[in-house]
Protein backbone atom coordinates (compact mmCIF):
# COMPACT_ATOMS: atom_id res chain seq x y z
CA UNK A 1 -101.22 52.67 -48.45
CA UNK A 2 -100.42 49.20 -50.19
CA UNK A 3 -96.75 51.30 -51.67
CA UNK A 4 -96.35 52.43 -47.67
CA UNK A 5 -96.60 48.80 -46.42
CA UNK A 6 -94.34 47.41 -49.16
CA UNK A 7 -91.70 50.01 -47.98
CA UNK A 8 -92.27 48.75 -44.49
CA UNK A 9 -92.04 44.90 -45.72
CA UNK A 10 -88.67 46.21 -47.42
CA UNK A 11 -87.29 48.06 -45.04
CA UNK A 12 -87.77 45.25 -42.23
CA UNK A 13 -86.07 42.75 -44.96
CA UNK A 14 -83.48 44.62 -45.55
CA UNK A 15 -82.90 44.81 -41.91
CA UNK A 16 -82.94 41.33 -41.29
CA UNK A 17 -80.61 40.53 -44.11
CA UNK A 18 -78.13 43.24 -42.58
CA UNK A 19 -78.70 41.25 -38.86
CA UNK A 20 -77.52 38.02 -40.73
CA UNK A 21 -74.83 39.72 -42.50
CA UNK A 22 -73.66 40.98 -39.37
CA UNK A 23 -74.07 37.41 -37.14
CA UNK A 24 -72.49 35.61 -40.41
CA UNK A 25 -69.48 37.98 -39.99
CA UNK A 26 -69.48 37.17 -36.06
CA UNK A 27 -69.60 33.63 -36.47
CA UNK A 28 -66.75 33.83 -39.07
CA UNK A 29 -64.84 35.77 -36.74
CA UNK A 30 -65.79 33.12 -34.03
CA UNK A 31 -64.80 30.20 -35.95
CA UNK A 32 -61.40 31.43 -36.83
CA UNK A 33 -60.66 32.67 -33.03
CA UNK A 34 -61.76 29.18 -32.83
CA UNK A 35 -59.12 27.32 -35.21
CA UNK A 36 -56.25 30.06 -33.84
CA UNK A 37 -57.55 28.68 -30.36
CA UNK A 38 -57.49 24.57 -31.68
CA UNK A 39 -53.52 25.31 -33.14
CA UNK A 40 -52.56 27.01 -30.04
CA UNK A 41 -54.16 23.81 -27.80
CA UNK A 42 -52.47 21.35 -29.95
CA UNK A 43 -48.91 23.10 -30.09
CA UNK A 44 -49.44 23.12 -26.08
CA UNK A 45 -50.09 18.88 -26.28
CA UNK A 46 -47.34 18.67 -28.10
CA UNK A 47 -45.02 21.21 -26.34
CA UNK A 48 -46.15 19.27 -23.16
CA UNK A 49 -45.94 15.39 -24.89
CA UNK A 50 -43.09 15.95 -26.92
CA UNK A 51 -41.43 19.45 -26.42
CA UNK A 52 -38.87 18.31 -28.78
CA UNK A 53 -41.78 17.40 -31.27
CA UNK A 54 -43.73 20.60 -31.22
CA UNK A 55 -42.39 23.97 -32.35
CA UNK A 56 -38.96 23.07 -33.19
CA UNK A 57 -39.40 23.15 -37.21
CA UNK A 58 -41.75 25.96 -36.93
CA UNK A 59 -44.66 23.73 -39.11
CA UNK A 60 -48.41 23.51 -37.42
CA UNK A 61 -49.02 20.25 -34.95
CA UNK A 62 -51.55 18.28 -37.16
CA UNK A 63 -54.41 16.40 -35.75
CA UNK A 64 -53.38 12.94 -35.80
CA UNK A 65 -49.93 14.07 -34.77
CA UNK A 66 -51.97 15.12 -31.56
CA UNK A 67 -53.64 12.24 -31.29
CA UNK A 68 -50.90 9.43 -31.75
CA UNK A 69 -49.12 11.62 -28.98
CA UNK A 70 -52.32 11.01 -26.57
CA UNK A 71 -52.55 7.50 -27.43
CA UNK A 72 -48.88 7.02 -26.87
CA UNK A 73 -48.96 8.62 -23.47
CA UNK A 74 -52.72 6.68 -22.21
CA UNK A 75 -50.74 3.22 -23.18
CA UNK A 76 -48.04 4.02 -21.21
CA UNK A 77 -50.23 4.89 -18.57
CA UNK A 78 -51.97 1.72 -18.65
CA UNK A 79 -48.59 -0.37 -18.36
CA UNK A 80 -47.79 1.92 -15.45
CA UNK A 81 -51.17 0.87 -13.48
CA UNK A 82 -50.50 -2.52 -14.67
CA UNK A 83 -46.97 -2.57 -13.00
CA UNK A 84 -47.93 -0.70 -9.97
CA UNK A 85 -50.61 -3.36 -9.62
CA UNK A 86 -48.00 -6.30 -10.38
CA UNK A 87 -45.72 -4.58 -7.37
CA UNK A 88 -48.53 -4.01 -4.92
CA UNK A 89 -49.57 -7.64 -5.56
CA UNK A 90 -45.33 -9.06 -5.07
CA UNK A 91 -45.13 -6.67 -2.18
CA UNK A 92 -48.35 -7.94 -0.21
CA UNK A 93 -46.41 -11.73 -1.13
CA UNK A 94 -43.78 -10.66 0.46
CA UNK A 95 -45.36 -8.67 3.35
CA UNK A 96 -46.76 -12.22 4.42
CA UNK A 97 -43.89 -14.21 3.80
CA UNK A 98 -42.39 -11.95 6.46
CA UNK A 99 -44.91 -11.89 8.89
CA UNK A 100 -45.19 -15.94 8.59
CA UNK A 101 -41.12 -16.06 9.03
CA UNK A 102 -41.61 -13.74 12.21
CA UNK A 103 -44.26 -15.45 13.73
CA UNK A 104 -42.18 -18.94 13.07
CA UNK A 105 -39.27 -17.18 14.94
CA UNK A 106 -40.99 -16.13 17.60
CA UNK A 107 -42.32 -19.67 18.54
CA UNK A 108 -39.05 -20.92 17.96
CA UNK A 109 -37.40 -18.54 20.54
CA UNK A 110 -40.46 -19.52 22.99
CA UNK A 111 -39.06 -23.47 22.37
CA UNK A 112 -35.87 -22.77 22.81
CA UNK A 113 -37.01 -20.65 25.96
CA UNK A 114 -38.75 -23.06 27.15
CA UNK A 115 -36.01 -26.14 26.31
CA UNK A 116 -33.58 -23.72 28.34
């Protein structure tokens, strides 16, 4: 009876250690789709950044390559909103400059209307 449960306890191990060869296997295989899928997304950033940056010399987009390229791009970004802010502000100037010149000429054409 005791031999018949150590079987049992032995068979069940060996079991488990076959269930954790086989999910070590899957998660290998998932971390390298994973990598192939990182390369792929970083070739696109840079195909889509830089397209004469990426892919041209045939060499893997590296990390910080990636990353300067984002940087680069969220800067220029920034001055954009910055300059868009800059016009909106010069344009309302000038928007009332213009409506203070029209209203001046049209009381000046009611004096002269009424001088007349």
């Amino acid at each position: 009876q005791a031999e018949e449960k150590l079987k049992a306890a032995w068979c069940q191990q060996a079991e488990q250690l076959w269930e954790m060869g086989h999910r070590e296997c899957l998660l290998q295989s998932d971390v390298q789709q994973a990598g192939e899928q990182l390369e792929s997304f970083k070739t696109q950033v840079m195909q889509v950044c830089s397209p004469s940056a990426a892919g041209s010399t045939g060499e893997s987009v590296t990390e910080q390559q990636v990353i300067e390229k984002v940087r680069q791009i969220s800067d220029e970004n920034q001055q954009s909103h910055e300059r868009e802010k800059s016009l909106q502000k010069e344009l309302s100037s000038r928007l009332a400059k213009e409506r203070e010149v029209s209203g001046n000429i049209e009381m000046f054409k009611k004096s002269l209307q009424k001088l007349q």
